[in-house]
C-alpha atoms as a PDB file:
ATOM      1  CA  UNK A   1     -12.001  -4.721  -9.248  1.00  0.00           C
ATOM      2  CA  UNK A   2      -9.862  -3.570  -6.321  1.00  0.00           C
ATOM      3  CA  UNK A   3      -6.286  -2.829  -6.137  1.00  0.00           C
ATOM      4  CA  UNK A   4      -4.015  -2.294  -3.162  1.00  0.00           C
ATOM      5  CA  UNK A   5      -1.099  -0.217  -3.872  1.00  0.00           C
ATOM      6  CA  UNK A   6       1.849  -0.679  -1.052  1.00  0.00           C
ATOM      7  CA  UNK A   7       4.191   2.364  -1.812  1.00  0.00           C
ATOM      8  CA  UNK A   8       7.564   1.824  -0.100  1.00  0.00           C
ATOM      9  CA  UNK A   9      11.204   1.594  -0.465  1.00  0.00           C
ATOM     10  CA  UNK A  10      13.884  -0.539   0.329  1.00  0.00           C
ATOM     11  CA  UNK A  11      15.423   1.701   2.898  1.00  0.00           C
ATOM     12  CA  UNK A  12      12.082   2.461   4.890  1.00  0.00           C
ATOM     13  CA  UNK A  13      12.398   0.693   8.135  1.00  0.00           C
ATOM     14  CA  UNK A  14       8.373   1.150   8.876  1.00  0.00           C
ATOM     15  CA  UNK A  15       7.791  -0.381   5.522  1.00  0.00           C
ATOM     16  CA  UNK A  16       9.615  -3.463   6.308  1.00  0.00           C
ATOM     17  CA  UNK A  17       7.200  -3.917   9.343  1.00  0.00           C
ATOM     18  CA  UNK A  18       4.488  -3.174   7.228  1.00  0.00           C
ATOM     19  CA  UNK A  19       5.756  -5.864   4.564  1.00  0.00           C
ATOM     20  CA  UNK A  20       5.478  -8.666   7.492  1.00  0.00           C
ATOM     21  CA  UNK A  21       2.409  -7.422   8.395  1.00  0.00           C
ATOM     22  CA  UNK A  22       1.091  -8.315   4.862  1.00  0.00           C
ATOM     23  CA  UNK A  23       1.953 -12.175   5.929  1.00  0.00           C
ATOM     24  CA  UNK A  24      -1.186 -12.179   7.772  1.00  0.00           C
ATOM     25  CA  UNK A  25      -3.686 -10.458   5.970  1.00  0.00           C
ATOM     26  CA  UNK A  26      -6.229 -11.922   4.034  1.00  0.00           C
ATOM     27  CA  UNK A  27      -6.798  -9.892   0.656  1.00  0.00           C
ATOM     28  CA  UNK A  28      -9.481 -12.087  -0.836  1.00  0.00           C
ATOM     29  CA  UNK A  29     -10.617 -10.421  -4.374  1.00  0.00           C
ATOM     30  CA  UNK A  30      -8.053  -7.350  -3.894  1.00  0.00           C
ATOM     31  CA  UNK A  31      -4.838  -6.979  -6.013  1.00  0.00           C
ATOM     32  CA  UNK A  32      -1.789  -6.074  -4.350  1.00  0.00           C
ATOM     33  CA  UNK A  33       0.644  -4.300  -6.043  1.00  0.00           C
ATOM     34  CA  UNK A  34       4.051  -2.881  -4.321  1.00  0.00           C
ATOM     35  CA  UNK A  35       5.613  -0.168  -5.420  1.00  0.00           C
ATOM     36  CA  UNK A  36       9.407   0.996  -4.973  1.00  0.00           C
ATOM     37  CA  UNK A  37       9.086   4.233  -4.893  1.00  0.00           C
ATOM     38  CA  UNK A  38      13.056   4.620  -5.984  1.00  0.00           C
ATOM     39  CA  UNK A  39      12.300   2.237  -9.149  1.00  0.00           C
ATOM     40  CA  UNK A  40       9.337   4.046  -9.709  1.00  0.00           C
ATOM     41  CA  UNK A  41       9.598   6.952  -9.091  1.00  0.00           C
ATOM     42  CA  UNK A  42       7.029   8.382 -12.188  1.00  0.00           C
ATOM     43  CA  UNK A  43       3.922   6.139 -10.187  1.00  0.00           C
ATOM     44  CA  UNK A  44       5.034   8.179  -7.147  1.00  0.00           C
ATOM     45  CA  UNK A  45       4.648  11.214  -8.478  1.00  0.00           C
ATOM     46  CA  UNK A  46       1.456   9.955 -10.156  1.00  0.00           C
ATOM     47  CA  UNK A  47      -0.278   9.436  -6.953  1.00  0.00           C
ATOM     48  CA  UNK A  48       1.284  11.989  -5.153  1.00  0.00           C
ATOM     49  CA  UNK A  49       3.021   9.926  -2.802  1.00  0.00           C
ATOM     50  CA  UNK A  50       4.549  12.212   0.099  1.00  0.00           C
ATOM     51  CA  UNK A  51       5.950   9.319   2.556  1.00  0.00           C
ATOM     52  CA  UNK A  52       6.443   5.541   2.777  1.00  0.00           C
ATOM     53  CA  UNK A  53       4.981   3.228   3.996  1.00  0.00           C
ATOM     54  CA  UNK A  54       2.100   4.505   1.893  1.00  0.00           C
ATOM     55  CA  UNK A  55      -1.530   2.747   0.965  1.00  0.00           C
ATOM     56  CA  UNK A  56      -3.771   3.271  -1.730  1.00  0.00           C
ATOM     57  CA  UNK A  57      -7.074   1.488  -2.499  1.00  0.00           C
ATOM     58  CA  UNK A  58      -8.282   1.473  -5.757  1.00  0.00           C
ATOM     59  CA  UNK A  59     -11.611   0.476  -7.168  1.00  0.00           C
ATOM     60  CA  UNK A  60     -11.917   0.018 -10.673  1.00  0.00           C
ATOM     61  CA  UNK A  61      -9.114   2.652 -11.075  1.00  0.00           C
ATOM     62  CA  UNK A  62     -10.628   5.070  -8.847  1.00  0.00           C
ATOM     63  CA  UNK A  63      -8.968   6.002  -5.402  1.00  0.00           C
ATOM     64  CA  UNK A  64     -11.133   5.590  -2.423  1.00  0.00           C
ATOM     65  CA  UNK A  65      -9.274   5.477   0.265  1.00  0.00           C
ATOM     66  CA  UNK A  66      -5.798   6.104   1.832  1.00  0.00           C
ATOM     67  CA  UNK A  67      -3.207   5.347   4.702  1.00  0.00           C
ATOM     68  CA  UNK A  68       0.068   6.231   5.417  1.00  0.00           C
ATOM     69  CA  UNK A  69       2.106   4.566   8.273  1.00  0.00           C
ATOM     70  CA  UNK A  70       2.224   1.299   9.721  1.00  0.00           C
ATOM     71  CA  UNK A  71      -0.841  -0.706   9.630  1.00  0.00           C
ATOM     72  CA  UNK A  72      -1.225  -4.470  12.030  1.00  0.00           C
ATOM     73  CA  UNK A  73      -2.507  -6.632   9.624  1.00  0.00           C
ATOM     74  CA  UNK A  74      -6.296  -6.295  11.311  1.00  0.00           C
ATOM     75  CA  UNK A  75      -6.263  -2.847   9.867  1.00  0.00           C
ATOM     76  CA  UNK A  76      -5.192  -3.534   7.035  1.00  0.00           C
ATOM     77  CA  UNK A  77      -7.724  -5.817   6.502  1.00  0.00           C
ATOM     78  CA  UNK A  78     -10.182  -2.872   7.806  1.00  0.00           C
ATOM     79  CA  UNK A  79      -9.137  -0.543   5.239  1.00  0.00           C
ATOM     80  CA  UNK A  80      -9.792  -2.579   2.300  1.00  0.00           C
ATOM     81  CA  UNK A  81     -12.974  -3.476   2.814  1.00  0.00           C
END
């Protein structure tokens, strides 16, 4: 199983653009979870999150891959395959 984990915050200018580029992205059989990384601050930490917008793709619980930045939705795409 994969997850998508979309670190940002509410303040994060990139991370709004990166929230709008999620409207046209096709995730098929991968989760996405977003994380506020000023509500939760503790998973932030866990992953050793350094800037937002921040992704993390995880297959059965195991990291393999990550992006921070602004992504267009055909890289996005890219990444989590």
């Amino acid at each position: 199983m994969k997850q998508l984990l979309k670190f940002s915050a509410s303040w994060c200018g990139p991370c709004k653009a990166l929230a709008k580029n999620f409207d046209h992205v096709t995730l098929g059989d991968v989760e996405l979870v977003s994380i506020d990384i000023d509500e939760q601050m503790e998973k932030a930490k866990q992953f050793n999150i350094r800037g937002v917008p921040t992704l993390v793709l995880l297959e059965d619980g195991v990291e393999v891959n990550r992006k921070s930045g602004v992504l267009m939705a055909d890289q996005i795409e890219e990444f989590i395959k």
